[in-house]
Protein backbone atom coordinates (compact mmCIF):
# COMPACT_ATOMS: atom_id res chain seq x y z
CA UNK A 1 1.27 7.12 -19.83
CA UNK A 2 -1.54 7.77 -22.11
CA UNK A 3 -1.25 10.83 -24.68
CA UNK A 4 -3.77 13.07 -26.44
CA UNK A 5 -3.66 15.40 -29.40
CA UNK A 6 -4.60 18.52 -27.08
CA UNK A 7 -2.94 18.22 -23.59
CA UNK A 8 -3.63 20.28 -20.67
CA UNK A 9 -0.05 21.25 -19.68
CA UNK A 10 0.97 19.99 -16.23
CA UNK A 11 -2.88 18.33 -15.97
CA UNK A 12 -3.19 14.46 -15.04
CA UNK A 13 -5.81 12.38 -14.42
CA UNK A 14 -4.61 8.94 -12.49
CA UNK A 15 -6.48 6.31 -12.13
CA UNK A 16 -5.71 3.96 -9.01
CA UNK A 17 -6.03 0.09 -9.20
CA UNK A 18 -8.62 -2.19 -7.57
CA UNK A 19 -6.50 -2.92 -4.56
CA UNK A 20 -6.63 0.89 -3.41
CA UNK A 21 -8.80 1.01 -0.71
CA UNK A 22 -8.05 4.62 0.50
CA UNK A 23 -8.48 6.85 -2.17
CA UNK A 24 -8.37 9.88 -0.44
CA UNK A 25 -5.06 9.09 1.33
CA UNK A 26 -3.24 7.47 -1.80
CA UNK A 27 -3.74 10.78 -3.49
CA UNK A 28 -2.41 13.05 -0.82
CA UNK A 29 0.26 10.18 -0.30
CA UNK A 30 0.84 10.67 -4.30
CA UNK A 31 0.76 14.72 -4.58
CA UNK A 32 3.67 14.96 -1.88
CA UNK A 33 5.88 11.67 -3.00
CA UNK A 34 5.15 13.18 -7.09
CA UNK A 35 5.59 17.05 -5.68
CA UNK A 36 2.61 17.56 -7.78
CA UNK A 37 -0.84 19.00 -6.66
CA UNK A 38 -4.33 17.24 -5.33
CA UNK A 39 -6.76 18.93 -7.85
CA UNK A 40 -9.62 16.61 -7.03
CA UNK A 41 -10.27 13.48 -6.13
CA UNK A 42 -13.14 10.65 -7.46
CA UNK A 43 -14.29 7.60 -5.49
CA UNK A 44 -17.34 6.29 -7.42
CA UNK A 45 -17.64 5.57 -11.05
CA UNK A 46 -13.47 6.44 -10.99
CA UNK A 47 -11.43 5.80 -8.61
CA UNK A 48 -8.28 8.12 -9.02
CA UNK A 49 -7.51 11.91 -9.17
CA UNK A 50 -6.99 14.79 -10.99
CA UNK A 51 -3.23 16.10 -10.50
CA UNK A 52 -1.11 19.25 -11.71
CA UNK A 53 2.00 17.81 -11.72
CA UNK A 54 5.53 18.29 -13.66
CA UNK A 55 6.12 15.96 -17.63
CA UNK A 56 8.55 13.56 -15.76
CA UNK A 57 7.23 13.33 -12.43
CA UNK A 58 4.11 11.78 -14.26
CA UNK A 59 5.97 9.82 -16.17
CA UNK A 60 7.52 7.87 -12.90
CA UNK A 61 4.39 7.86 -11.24
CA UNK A 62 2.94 5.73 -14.00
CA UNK A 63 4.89 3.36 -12.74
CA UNK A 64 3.59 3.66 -8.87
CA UNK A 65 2.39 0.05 -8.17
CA UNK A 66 -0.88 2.08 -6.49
CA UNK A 67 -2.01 3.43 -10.66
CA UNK A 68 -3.22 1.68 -13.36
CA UNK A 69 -3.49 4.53 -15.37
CA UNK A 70 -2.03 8.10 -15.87
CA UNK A 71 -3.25 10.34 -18.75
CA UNK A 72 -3.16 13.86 -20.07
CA UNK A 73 -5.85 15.76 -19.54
CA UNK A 74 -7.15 17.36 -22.59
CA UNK A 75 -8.83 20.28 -24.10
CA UNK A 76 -12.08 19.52 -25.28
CA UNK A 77 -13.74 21.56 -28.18
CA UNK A 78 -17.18 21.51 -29.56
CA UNK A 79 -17.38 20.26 -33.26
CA UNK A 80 -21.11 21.15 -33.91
CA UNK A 81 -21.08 23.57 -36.21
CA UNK A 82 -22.58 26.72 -34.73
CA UNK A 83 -22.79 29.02 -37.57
């Protein structure tokens, strides 16, 4: 599992391998087996989904033949300086 400085608590975004052909039903299929919850789904540039979803279950589910990625989701802040 990939993770960054900032993490969105409880926020993952998995992305699912080649070989998924149903993206749509691999993440509902995920949220239930994961007890986590379908936040949104992507089928074009990514294929994956965005998941809220408990430390450890993440943790196994990086491990879900399906995934070939999971990572924390991350709060983004501006660094132009404004002022």
């Amino acid at each position: 599992m990939r993770r960054v400085k900032e993490p969105v608590p409880g926020r993952y975004i998995v992305v699912f391998r080649e070989s998924v052909k149903d993206v749509d039903g691999t993440a509902r299929d995920i949220a239930q087996r994961y007890h986590g919850r379908l936040l949104d789904v992507w089928t074009e540039a990514v294929r994956g989904a965005y998941f809220q979803i408990a430390e450890g279950d993440a943790a196994r589910l990086s491990s879900d033949v399906r995934v070939a990625s999971v990572e924390e989701d991350a709060d983004i802040h501006d660094s132009q300086d404004t002022g």
